[in-house]
Protein backbone atom coordinates (compact mmCIF):
# COMPACT_ATOMS: atom_id res chain seq x y z
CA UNK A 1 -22.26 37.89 -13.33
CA UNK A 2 -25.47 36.23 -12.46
CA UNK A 3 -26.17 34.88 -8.94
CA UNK A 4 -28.60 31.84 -8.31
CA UNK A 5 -32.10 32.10 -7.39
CA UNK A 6 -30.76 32.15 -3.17
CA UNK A 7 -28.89 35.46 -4.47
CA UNK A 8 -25.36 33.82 -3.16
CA UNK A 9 -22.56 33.12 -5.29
CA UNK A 10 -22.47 32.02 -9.04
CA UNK A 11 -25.57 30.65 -10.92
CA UNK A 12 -24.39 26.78 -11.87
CA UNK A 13 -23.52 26.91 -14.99
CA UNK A 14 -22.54 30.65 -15.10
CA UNK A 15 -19.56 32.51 -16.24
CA UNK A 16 -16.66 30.83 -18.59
CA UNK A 17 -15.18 27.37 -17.65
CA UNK A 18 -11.78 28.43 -17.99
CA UNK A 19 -11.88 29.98 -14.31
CA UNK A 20 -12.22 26.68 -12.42
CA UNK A 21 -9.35 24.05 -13.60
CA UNK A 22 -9.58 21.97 -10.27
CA UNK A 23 -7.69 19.37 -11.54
CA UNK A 24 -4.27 20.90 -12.92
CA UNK A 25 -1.95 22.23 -10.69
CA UNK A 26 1.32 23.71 -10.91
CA UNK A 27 3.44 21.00 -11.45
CA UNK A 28 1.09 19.22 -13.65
CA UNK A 29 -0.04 22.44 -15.78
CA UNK A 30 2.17 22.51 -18.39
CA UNK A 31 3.60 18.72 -18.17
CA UNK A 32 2.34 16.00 -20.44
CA UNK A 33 1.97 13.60 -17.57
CA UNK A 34 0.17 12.82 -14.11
CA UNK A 35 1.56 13.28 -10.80
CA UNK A 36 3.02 10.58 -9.75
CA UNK A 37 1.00 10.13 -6.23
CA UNK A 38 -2.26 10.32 -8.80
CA UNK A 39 -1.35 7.82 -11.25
CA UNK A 40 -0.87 5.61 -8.64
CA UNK A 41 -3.90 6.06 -7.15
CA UNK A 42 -6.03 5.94 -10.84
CA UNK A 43 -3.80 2.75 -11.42
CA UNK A 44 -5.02 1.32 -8.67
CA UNK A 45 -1.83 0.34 -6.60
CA UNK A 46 -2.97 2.11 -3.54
CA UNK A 47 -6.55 2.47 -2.26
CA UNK A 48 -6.42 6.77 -1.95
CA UNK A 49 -4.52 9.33 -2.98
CA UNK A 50 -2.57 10.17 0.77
CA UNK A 51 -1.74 6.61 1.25
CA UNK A 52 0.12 6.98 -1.84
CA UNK A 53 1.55 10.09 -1.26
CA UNK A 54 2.87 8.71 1.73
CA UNK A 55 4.50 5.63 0.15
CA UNK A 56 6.06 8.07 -2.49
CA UNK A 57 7.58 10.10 0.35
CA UNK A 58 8.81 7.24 2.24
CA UNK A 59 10.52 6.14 -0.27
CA UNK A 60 8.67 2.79 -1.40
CA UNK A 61 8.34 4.32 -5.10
CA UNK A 62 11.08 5.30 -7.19
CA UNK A 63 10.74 5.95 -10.63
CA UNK A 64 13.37 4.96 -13.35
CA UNK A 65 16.03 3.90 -10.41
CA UNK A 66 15.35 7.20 -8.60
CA UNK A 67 13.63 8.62 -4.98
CA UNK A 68 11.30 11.31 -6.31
CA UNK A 69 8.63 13.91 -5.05
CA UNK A 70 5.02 13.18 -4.53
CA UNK A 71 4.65 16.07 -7.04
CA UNK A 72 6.84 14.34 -10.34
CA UNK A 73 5.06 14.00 -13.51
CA UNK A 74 4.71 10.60 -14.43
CA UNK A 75 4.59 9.98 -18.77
CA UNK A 76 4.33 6.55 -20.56
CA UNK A 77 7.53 5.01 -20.71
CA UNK A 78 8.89 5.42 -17.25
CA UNK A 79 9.73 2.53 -14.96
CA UNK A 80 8.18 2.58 -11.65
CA UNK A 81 9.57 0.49 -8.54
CA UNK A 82 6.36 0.35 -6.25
CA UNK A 83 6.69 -1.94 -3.17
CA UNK A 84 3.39 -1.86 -0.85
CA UNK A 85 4.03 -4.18 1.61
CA UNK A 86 5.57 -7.23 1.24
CA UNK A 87 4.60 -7.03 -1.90
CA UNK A 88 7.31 -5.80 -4.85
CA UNK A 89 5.92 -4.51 -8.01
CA UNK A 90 8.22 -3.40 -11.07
CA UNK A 91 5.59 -1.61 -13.73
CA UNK A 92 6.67 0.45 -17.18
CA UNK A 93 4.22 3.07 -17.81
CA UNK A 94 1.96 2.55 -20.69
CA UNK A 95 -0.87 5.51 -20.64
CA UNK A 96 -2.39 8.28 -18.39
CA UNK A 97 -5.36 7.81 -17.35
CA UNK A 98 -8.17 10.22 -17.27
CA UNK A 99 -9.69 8.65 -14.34
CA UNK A 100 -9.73 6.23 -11.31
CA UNK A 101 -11.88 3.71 -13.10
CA UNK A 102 -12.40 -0.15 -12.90
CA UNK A 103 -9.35 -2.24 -12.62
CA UNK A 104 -9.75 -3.70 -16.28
CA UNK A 105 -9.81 -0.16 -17.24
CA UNK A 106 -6.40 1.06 -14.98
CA UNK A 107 -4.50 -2.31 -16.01
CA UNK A 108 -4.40 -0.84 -19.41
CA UNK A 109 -2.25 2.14 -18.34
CA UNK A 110 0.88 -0.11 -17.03
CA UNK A 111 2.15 -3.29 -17.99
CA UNK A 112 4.24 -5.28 -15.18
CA UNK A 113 7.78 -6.37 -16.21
CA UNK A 114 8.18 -10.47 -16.48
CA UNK A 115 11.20 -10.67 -13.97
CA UNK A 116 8.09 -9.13 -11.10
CA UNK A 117 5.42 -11.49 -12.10
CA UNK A 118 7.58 -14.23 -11.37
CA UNK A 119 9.70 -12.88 -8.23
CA UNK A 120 6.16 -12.49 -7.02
CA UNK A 121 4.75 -15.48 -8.24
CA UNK A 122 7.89 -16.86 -6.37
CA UNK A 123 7.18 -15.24 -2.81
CA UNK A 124 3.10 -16.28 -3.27
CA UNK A 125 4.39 -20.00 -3.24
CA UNK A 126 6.52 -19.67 -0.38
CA UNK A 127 4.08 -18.02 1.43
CA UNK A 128 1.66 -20.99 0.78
CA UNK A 129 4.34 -23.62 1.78
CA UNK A 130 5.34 -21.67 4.99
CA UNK A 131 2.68 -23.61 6.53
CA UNK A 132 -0.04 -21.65 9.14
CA UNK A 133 0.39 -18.53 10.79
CA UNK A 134 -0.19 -18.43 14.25
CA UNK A 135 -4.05 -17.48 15.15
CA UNK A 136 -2.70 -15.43 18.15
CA UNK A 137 -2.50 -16.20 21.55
CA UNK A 138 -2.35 -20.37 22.16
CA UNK A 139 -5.19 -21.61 24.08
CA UNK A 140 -4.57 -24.27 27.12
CA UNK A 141 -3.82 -26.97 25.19
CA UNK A 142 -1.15 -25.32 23.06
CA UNK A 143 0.41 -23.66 25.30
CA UNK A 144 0.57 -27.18 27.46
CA UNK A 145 2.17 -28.73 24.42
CA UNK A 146 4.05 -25.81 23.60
CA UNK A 147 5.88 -26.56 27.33
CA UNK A 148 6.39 -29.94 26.68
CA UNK A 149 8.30 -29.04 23.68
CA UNK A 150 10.58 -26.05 25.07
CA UNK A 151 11.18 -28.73 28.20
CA UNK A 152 12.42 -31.64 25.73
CA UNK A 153 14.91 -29.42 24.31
CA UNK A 154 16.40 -28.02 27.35
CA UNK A 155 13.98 -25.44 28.09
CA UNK A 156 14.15 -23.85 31.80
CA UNK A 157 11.36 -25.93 33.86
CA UNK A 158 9.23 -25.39 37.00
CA UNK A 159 10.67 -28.13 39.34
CA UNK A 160 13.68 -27.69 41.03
CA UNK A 161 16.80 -30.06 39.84
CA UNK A 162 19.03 -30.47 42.54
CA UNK A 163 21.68 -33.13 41.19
């Protein structure tokens, strides 16, 4: 074995390749797919790799009907439930990719069922017809009128009513 010019360790590029497979492990060794917290991530449904492990073991991804394991081999032609949010996506499995590349690229690995694109489609109007959310805490004038509209339907006021 040859050491590099500090005299620690390997020289780069030393010694056979076949030592240092990183990238399999055990449950993905002999499978043909990707684990399932991986594909995820390379598919680009959730931002890292422990955020999706964590929505796999909570439950929010089931794949063909079923809870599974962070650790499940995912292969092209499996049905993935995968809810992130508020938002409910239902996915089949087209490819495995080799890497977490542009989303052009990862859209080519999964193809999103009809019935989700419009149940989501669906819940995007909704949400745009729900009107504003509240910007947090109501200044003076809102919370003025905000009182004047709790008092004209029966609201508990300051004064006293003595009848």
């Amino acid at each position: 074995m040859t050491r590099n010019r500090h005299g620690n360790g390997p020289r780069h590029g030393a010694g056979s390749d076949d030592d240092d497979d990183s990238d399999a492990t055990p449950a993905t060794a002999g499978a043909p797919g990707l684990r399932i917290d991986k594909w995820l991530w390379c598919a680009r449904f959730f931002k890292t790799r422990g955020v999706a492990q964590t929505a796999v073991e909570g439950g929010h991804v089931q794949v063909n009907g079923d809870r599974v394991k962070a650790s499940r081999p995912v292969k092209p032609g499996d049905r993935l439930s995968i809810t992130r949010g508020q938002e409910r996506f239902e996915v089949d499995v087209l490819g495995i990719p080799q890497r977490r590349g542009p989303a052009d690229e990862a859209r080519r690995h999964y193809r999103e069922t009809p019935e989700s694109e419009a149940a989501r489609a669906h819940v995007r109007e909704l949400n745009r017809l729900s009107g504003p959310v509240s910007q947090g805490r109501p200044d003076k004038r809102e919370r003025r009128d905000l009182l004047r509209f709790v008092k004209g339907r029966g609201g508990v006021s300051d004064e006293g009513d003595d009848d």
